[in-house]
PDB file of N, CA and C in Angstrom:
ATOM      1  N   UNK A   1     -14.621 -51.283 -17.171  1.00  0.00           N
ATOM      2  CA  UNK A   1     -13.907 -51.150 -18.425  1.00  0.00           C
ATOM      3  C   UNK A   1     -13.211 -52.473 -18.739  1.00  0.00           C
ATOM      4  N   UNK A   2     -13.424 -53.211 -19.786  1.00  0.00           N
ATOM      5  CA  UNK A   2     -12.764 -53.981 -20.306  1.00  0.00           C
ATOM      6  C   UNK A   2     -11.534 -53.823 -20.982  1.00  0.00           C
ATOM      7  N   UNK A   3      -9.970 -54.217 -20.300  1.00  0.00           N
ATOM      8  CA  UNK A   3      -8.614 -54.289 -20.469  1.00  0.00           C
ATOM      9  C   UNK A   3      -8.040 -54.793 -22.078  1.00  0.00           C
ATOM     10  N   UNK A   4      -9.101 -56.338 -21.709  1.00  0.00           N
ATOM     11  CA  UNK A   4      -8.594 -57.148 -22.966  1.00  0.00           C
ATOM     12  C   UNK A   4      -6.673 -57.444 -22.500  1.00  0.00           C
ATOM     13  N   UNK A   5      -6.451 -57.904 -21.495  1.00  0.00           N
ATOM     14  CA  UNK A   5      -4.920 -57.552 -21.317  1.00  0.00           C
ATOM     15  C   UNK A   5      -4.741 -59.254 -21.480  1.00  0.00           C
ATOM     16  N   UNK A   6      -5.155 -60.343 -21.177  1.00  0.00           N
ATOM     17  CA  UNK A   6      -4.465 -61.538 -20.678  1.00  0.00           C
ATOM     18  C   UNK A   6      -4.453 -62.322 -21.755  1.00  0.00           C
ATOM     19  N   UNK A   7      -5.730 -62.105 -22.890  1.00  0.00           N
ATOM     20  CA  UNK A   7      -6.219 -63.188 -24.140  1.00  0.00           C
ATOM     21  C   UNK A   7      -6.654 -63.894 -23.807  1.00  0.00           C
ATOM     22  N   UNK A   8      -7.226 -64.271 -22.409  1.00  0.00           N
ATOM     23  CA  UNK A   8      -8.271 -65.803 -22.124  1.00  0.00           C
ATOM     24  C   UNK A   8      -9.748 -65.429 -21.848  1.00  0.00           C
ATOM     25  N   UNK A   9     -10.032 -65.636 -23.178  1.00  0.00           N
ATOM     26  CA  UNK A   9     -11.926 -64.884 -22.871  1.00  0.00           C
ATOM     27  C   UNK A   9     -12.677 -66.351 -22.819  1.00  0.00           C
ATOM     28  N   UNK A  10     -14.093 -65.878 -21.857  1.00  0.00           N
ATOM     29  CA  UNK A  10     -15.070 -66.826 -21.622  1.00  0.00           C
ATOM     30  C   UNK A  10     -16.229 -66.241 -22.496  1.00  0.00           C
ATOM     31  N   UNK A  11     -17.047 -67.102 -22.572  1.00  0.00           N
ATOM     32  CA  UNK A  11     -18.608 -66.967 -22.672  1.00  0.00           C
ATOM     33  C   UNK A  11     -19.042 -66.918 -21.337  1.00  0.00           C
ATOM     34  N   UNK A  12     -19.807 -65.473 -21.474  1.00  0.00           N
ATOM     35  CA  UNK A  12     -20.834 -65.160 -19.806  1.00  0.00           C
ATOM     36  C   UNK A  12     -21.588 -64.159 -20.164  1.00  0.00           C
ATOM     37  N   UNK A  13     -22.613 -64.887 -19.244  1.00  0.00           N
ATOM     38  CA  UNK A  13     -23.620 -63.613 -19.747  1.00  0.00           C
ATOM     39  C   UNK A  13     -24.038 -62.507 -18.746  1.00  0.00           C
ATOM     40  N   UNK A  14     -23.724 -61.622 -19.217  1.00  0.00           N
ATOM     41  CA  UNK A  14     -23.803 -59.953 -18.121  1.00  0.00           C
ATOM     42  C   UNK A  14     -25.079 -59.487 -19.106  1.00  0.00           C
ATOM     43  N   UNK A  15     -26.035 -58.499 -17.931  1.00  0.00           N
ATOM     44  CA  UNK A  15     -27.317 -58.504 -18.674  1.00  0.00           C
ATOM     45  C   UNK A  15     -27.833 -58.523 -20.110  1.00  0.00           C
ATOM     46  N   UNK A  16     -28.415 -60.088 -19.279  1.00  0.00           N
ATOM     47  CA  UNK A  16     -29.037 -61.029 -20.498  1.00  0.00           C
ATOM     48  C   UNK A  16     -28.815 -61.087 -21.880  1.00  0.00           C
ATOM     49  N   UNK A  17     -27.439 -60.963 -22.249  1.00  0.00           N
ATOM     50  CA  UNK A  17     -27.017 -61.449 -23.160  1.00  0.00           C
ATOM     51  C   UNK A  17     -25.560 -62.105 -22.869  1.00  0.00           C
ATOM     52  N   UNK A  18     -25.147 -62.892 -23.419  1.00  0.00           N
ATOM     53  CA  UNK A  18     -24.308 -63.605 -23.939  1.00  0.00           C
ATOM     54  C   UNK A  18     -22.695 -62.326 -24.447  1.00  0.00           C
ATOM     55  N   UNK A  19     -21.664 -62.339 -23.540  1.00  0.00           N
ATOM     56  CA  UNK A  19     -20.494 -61.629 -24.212  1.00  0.00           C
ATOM     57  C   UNK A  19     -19.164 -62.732 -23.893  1.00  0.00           C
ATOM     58  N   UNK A  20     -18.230 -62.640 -24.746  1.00  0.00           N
ATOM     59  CA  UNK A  20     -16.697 -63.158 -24.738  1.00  0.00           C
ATOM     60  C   UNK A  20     -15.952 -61.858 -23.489  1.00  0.00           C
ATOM     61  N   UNK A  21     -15.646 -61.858 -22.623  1.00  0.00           N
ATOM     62  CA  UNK A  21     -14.812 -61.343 -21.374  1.00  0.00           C
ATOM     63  C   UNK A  21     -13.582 -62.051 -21.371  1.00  0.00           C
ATOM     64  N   UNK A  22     -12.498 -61.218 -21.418  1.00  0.00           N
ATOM     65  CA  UNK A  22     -11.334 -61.589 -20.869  1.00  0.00           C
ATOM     66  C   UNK A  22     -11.262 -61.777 -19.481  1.00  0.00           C
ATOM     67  N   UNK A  23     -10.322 -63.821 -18.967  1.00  0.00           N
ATOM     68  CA  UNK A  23     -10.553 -63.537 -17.562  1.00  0.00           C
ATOM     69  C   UNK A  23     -10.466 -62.765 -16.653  1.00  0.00           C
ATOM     70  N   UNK A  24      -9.216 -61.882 -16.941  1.00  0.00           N
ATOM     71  CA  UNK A  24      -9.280 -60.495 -15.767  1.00  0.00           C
ATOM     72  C   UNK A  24      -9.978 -59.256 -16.345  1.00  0.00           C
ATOM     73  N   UNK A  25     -11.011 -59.492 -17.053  1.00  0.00           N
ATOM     74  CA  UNK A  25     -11.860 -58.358 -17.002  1.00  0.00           C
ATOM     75  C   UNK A  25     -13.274 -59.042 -16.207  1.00  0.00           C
ATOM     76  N   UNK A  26     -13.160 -60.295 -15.867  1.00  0.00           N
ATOM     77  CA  UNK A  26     -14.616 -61.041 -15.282  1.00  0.00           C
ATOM     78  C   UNK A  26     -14.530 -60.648 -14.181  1.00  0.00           C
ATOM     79  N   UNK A  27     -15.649 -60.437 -13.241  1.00  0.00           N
ATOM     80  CA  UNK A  27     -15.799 -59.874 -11.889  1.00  0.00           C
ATOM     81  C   UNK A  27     -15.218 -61.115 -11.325  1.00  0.00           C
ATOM     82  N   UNK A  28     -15.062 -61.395  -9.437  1.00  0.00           N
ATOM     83  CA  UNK A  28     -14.642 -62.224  -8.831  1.00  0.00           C
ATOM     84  C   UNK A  28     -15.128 -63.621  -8.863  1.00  0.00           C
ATOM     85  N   UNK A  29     -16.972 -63.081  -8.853  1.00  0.00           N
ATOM     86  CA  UNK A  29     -18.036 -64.330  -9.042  1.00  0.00           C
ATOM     87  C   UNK A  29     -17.485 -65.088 -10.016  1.00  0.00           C
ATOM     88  N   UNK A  30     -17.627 -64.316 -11.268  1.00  0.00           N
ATOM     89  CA  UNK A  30     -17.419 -64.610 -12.433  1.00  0.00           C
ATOM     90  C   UNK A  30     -15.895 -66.140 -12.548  1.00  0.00           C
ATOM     91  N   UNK A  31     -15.216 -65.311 -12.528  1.00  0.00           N
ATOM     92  CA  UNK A  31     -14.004 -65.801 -12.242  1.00  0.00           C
ATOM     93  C   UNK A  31     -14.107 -67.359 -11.440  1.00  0.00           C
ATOM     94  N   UNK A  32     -14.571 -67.189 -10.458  1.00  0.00           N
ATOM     95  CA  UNK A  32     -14.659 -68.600  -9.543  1.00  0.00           C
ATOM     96  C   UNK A  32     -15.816 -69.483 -10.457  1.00  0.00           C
ATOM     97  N   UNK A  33     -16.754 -68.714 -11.256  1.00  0.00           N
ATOM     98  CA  UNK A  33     -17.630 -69.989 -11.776  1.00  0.00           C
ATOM     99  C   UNK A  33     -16.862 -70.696 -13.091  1.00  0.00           C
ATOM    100  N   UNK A  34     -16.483 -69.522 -13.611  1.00  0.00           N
ATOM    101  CA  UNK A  34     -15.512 -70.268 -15.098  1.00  0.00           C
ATOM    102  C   UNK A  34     -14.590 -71.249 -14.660  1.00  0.00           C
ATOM    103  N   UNK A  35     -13.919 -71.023 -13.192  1.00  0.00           N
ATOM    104  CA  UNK A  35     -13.128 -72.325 -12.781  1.00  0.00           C
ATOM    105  C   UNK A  35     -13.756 -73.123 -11.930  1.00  0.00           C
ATOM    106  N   UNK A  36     -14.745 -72.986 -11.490  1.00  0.00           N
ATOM    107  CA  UNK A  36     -15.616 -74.391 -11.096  1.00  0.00           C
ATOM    108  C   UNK A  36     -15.495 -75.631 -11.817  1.00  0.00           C
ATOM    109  N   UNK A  37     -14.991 -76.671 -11.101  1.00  0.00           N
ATOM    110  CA  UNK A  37     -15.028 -78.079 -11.786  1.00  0.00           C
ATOM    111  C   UNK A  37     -13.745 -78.038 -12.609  1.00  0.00           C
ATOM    112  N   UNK A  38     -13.123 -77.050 -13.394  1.00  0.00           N
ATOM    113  CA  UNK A  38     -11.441 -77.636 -13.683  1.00  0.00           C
ATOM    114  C   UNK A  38     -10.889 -77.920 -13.200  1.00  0.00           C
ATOM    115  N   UNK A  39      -9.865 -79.026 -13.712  1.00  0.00           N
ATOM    116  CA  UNK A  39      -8.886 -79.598 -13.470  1.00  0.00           C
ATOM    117  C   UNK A  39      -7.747 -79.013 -12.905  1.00  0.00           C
ATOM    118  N   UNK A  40      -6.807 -79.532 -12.196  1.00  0.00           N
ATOM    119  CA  UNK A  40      -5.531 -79.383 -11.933  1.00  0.00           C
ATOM    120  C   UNK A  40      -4.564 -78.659 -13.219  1.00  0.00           C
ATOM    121  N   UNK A  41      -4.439 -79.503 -14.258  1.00  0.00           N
ATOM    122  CA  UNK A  41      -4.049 -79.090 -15.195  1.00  0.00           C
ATOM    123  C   UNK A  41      -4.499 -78.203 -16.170  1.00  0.00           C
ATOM    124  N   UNK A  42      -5.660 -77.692 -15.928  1.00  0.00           N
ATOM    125  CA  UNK A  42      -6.272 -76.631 -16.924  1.00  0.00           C
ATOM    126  C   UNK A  42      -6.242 -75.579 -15.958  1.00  0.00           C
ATOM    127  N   UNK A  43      -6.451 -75.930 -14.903  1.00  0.00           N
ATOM    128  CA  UNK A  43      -5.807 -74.205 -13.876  1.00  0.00           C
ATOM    129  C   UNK A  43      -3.721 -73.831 -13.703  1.00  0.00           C
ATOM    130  N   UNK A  44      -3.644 -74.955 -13.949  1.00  0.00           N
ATOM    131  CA  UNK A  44      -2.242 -74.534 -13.856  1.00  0.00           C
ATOM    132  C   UNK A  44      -2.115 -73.500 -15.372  1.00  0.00           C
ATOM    133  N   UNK A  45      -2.586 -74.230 -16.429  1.00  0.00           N
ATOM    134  CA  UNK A  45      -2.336 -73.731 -17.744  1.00  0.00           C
ATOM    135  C   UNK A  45      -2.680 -72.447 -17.617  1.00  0.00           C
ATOM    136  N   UNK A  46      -3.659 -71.730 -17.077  1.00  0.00           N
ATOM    137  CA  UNK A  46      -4.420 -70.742 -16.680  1.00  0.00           C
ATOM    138  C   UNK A  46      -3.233 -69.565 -15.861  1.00  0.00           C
ATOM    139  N   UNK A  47      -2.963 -70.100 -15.013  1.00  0.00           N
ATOM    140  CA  UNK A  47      -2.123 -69.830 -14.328  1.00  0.00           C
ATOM    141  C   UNK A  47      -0.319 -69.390 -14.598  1.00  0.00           C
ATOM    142  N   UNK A  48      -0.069 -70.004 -15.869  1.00  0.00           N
ATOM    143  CA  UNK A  48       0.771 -69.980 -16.100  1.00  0.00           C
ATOM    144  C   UNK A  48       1.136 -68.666 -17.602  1.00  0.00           C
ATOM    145  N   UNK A  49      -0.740 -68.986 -18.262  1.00  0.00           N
ATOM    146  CA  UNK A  49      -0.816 -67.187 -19.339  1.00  0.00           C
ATOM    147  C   UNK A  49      -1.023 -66.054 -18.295  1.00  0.00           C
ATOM    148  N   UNK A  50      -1.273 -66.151 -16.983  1.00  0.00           N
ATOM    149  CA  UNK A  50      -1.401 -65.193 -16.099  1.00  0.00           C
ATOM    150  C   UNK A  50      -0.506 -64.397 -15.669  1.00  0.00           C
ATOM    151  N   UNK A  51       0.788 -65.325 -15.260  1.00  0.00           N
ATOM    152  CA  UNK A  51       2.574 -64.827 -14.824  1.00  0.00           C
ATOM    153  C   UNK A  51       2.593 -64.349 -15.961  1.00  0.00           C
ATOM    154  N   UNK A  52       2.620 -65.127 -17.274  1.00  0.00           N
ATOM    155  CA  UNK A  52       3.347 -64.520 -18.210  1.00  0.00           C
ATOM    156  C   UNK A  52       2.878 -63.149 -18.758  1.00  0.00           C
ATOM    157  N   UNK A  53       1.345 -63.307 -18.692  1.00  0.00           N
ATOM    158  CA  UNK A  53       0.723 -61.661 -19.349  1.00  0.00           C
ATOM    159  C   UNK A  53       1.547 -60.581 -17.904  1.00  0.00           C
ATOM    160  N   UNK A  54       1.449 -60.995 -16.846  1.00  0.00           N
ATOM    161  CA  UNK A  54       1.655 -59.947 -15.615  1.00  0.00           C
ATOM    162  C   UNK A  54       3.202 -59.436 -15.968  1.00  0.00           C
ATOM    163  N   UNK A  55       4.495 -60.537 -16.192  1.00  0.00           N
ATOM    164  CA  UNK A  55       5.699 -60.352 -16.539  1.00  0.00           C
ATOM    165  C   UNK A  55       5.698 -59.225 -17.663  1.00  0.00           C
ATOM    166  N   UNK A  56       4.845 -60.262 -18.931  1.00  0.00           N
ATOM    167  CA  UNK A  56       5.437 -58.752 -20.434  1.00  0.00           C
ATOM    168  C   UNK A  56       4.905 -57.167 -20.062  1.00  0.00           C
ATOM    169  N   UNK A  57       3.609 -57.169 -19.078  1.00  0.00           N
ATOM    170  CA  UNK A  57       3.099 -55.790 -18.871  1.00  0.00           C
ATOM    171  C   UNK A  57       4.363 -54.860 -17.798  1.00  0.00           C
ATOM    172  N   UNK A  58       4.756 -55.744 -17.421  1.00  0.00           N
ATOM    173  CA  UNK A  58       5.960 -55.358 -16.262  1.00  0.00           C
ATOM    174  C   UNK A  58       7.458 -54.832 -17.407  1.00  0.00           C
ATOM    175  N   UNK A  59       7.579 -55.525 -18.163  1.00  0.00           N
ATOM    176  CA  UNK A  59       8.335 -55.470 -19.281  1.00  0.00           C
ATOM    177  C   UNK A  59       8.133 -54.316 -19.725  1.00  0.00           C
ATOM    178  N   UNK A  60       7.145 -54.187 -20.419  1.00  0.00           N
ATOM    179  CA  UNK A  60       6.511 -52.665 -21.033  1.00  0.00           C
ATOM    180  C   UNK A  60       5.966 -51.783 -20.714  1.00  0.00           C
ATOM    181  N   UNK A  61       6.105 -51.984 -18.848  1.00  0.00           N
ATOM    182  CA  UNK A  61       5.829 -50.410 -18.495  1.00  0.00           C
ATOM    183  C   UNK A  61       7.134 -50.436 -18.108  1.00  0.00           C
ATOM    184  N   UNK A  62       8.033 -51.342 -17.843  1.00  0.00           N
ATOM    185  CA  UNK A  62       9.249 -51.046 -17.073  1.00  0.00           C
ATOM    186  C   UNK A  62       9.066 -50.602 -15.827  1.00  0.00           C
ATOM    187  N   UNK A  63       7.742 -51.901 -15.304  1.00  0.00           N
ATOM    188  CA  UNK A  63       7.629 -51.163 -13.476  1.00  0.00           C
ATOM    189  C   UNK A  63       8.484 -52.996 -12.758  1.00  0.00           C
ATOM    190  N   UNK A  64       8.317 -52.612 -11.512  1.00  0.00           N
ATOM    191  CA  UNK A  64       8.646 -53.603 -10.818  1.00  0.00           C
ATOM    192  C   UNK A  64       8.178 -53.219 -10.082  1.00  0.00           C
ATOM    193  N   UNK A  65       7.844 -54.601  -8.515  1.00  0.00           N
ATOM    194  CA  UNK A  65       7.107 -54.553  -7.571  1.00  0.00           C
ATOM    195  C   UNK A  65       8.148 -53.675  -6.212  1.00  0.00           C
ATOM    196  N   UNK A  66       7.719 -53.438  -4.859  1.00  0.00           N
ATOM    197  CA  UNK A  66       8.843 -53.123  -4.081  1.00  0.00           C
ATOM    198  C   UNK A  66       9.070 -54.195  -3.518  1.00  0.00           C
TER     199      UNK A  66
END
């Protein structure tokens, strides 16, 4: 099931066609090939809509970790 939760979609293609995936809806593979070969600074950037999508969902369920 696709979330759509983070807003950072790729181009990948899941059988043989071509779809836009949000990164945390991409499988693990997935995930490690879209960051193959980036930079330092384009994974931090990455990294940094990641805390923040994880924080507002924490916000609006009103959960916290133990």
């Amino acid at each position: 099931m696709n979330r759509n939760l983070d807003g950072v979609y790729f181009r990948v293609r899941r059988n043989g066609k071509y779809e836009n995936i949000c990164f945390s809806d991409l499988t693990e593979g997935e995930m490690k090939q879209v960051m193959d070969g980036k930079g330092e600074e384009w994974l931090k950037n990455l990294c940094v809509i990641l805390g923040e999508t994880i924080h507002r969902i924490g916000d609006e369920l009103d959960i916290e970790g133990a």
